[in-house]
C-alpha atoms as a PDB file:
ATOM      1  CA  UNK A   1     -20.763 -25.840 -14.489  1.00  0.00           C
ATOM      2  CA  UNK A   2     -19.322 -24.048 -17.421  1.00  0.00           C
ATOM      3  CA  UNK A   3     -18.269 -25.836 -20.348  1.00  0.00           C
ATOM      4  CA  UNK A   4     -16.032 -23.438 -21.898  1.00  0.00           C
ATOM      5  CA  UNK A   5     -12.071 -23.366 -20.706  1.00  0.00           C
ATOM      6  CA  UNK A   6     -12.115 -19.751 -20.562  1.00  0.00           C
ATOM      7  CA  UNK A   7     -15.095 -19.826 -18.291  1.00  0.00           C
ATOM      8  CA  UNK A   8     -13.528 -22.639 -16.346  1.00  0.00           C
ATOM      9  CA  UNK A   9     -10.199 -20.010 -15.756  1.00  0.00           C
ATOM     10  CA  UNK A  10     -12.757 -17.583 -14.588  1.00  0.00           C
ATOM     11  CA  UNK A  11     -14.170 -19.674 -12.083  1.00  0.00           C
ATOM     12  CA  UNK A  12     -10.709 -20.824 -10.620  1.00  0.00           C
ATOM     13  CA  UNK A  13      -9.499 -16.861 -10.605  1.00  0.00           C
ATOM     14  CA  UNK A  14     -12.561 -15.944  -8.578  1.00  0.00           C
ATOM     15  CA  UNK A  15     -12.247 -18.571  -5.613  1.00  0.00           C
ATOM     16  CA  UNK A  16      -8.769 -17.805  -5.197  1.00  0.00           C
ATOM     17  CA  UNK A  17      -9.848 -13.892  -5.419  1.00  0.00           C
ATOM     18  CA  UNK A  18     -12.608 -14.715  -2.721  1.00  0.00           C
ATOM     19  CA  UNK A  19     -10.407 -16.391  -0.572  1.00  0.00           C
ATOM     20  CA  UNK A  20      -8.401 -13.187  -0.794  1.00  0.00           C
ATOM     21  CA  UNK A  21     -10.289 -10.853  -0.154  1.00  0.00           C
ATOM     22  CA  UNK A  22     -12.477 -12.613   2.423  1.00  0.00           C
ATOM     23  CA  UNK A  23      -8.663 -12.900   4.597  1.00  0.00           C
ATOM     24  CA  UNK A  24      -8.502  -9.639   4.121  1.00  0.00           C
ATOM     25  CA  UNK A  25     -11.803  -8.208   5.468  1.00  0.00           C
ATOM     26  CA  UNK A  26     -11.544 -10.307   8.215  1.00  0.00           C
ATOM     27  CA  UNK A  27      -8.143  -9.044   8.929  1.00  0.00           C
ATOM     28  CA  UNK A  28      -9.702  -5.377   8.584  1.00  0.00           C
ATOM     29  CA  UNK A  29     -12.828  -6.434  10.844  1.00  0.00           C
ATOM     30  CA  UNK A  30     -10.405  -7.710  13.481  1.00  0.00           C
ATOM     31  CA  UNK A  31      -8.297  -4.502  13.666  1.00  0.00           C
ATOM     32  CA  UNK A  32     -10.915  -2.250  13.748  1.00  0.00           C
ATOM     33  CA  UNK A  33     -12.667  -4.393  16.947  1.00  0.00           C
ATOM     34  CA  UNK A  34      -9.284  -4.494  18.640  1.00  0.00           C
ATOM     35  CA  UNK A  35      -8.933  -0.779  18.225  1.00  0.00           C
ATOM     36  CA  UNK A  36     -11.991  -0.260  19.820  1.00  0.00           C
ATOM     37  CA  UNK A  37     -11.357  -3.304  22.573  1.00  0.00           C
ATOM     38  CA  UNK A  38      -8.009  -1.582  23.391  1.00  0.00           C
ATOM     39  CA  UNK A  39      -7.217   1.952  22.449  1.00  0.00           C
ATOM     40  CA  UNK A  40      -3.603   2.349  22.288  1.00  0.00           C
ATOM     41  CA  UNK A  41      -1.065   3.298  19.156  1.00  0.00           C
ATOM     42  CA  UNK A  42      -0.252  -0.068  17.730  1.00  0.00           C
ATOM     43  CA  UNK A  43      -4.168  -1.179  17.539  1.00  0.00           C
ATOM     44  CA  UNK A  44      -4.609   2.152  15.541  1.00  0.00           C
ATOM     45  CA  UNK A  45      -1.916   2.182  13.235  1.00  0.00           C
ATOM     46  CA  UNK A  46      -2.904  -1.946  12.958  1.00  0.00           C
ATOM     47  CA  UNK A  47      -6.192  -0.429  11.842  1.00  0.00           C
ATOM     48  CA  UNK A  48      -5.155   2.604   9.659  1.00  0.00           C
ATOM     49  CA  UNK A  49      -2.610   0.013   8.197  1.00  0.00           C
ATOM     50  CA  UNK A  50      -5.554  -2.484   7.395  1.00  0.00           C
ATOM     51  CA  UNK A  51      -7.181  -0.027   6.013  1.00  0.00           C
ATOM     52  CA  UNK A  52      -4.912   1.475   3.664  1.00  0.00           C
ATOM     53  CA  UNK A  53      -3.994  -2.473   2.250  1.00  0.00           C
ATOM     54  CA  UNK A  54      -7.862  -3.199   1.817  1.00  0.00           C
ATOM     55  CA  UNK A  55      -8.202   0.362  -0.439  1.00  0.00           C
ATOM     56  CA  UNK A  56      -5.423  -0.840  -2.662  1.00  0.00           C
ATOM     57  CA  UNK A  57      -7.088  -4.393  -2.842  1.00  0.00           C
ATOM     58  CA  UNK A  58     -10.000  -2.724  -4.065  1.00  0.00           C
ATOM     59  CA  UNK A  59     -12.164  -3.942  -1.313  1.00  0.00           C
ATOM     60  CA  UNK A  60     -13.011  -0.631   0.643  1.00  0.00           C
ATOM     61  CA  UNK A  61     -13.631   2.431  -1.553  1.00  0.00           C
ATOM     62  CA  UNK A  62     -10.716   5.235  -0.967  1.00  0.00           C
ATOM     63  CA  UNK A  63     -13.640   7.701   0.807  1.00  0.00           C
ATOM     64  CA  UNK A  64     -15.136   5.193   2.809  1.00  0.00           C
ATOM     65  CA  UNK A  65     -11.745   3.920   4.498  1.00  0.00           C
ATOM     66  CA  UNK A  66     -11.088   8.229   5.193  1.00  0.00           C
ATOM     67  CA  UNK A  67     -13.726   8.434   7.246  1.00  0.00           C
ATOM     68  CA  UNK A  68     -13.417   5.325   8.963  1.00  0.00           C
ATOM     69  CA  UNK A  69      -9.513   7.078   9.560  1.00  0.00           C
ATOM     70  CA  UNK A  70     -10.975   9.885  10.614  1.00  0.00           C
ATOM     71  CA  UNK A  71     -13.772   8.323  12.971  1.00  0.00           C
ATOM     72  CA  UNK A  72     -10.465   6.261  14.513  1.00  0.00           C
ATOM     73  CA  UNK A  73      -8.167   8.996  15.409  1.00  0.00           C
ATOM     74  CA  UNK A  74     -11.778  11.247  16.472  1.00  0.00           C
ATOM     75  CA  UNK A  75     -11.555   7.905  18.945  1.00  0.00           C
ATOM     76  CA  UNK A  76      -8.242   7.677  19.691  1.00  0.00           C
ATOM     77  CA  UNK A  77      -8.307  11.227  20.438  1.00  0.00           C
ATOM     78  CA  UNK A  78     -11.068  11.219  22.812  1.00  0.00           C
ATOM     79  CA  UNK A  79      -8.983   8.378  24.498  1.00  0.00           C
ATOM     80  CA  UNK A  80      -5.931   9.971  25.205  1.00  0.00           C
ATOM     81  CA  UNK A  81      -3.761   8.292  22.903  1.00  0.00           C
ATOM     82  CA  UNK A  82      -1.075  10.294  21.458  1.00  0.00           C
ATOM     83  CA  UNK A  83      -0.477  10.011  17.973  1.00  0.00           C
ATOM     84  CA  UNK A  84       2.864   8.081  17.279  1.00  0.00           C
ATOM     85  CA  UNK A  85       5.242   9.668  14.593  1.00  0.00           C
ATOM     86  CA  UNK A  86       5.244   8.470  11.143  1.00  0.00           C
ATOM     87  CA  UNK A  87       7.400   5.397  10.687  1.00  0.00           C
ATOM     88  CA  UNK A  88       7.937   6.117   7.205  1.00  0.00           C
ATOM     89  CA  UNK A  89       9.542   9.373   7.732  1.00  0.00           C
ATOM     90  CA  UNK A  90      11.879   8.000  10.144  1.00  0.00           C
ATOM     91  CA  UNK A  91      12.741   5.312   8.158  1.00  0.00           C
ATOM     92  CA  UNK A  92      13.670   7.669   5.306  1.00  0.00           C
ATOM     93  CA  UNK A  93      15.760  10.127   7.407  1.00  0.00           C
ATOM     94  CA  UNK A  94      17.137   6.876   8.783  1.00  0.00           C
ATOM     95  CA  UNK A  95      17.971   5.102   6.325  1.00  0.00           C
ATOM     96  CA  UNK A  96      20.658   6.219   3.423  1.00  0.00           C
ATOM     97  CA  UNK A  97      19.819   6.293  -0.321  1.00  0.00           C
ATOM     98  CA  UNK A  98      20.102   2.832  -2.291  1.00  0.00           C
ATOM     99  CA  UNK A  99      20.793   4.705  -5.291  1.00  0.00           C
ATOM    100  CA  UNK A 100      22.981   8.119  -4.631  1.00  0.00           C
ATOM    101  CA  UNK A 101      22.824  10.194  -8.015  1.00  0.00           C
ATOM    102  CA  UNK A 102      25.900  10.068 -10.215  1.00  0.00           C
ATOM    103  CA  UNK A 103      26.952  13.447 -11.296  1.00  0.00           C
ATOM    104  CA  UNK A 104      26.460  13.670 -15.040  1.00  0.00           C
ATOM    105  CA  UNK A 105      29.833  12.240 -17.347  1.00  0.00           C
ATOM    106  CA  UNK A 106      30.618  13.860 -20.501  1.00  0.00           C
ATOM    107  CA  UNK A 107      29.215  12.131 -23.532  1.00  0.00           C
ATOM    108  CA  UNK A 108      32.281  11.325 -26.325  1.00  0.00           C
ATOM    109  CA  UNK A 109      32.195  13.742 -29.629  1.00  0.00           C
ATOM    110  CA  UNK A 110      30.864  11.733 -32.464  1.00  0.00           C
ATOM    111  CA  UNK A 111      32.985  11.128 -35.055  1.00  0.00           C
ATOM    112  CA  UNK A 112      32.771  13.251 -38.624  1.00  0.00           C
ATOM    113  CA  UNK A 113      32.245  10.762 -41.372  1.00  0.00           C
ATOM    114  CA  UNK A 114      35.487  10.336 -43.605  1.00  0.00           C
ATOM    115  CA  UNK A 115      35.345  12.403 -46.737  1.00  0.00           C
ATOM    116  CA  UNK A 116      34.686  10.053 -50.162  1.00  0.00           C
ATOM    117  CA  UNK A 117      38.069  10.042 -52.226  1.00  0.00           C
ATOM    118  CA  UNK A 118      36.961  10.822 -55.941  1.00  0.00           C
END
């Protein structure tokens, strides 16, 4: 048991950080078997999508999780599933910008300094 209160910090950050990541490669592991259970488009965007979160975690190296991608659609394909079209494009053409751009406002002419009365 460690004795120091840093070391006792680290101990509390890395259960919570194993309970983490342990959710999320089960998550991961269960996508990818229900892909291959049931080949259809939501189990394989479930699966890309599972994939993609674990990368960012830090739990599946960026590589690794592009060839499991391309092993999935390789399956998908040879199942017949058509690919469905990008949400995130739709929701972009969709959706209308938060911020619309301003067009640029005249900044004021800074004043000249007074002349000094000598």
């Amino acid at each position: 048991m460690p004795i120091i209160k840093s070391a006792k910090k680290r101990v509390k950050v890395t259960r919570k950080a194993t309970v983490r990541n342990s959710k999320t490669k089960r998550s991961l592991k269960s996508a990818l078997k229900a892909f291959v259970k049931k080949s259809d488009n939501k189990s394989h965007s479930a699966a890309q999508s599972n994939l993609d979160k674990a990368v960012k975690k830090g739990l599946v190296h960026k590589n690794k999780a592009a060839r499991i991608k391309k092993q999935l659609a390789a399956q998908a394909k040879a199942a017949g599933v058509k690919p469905a079209k990008s949400t995130k494009a739709a929701a972009k053409k969709a959706a209308p910008a938060k911020n619309p751009v301003r067009p640029a406002q005249p900044k004021p002419a800074a004043k000249k300094p007074t002349a000094k009365k000598k």
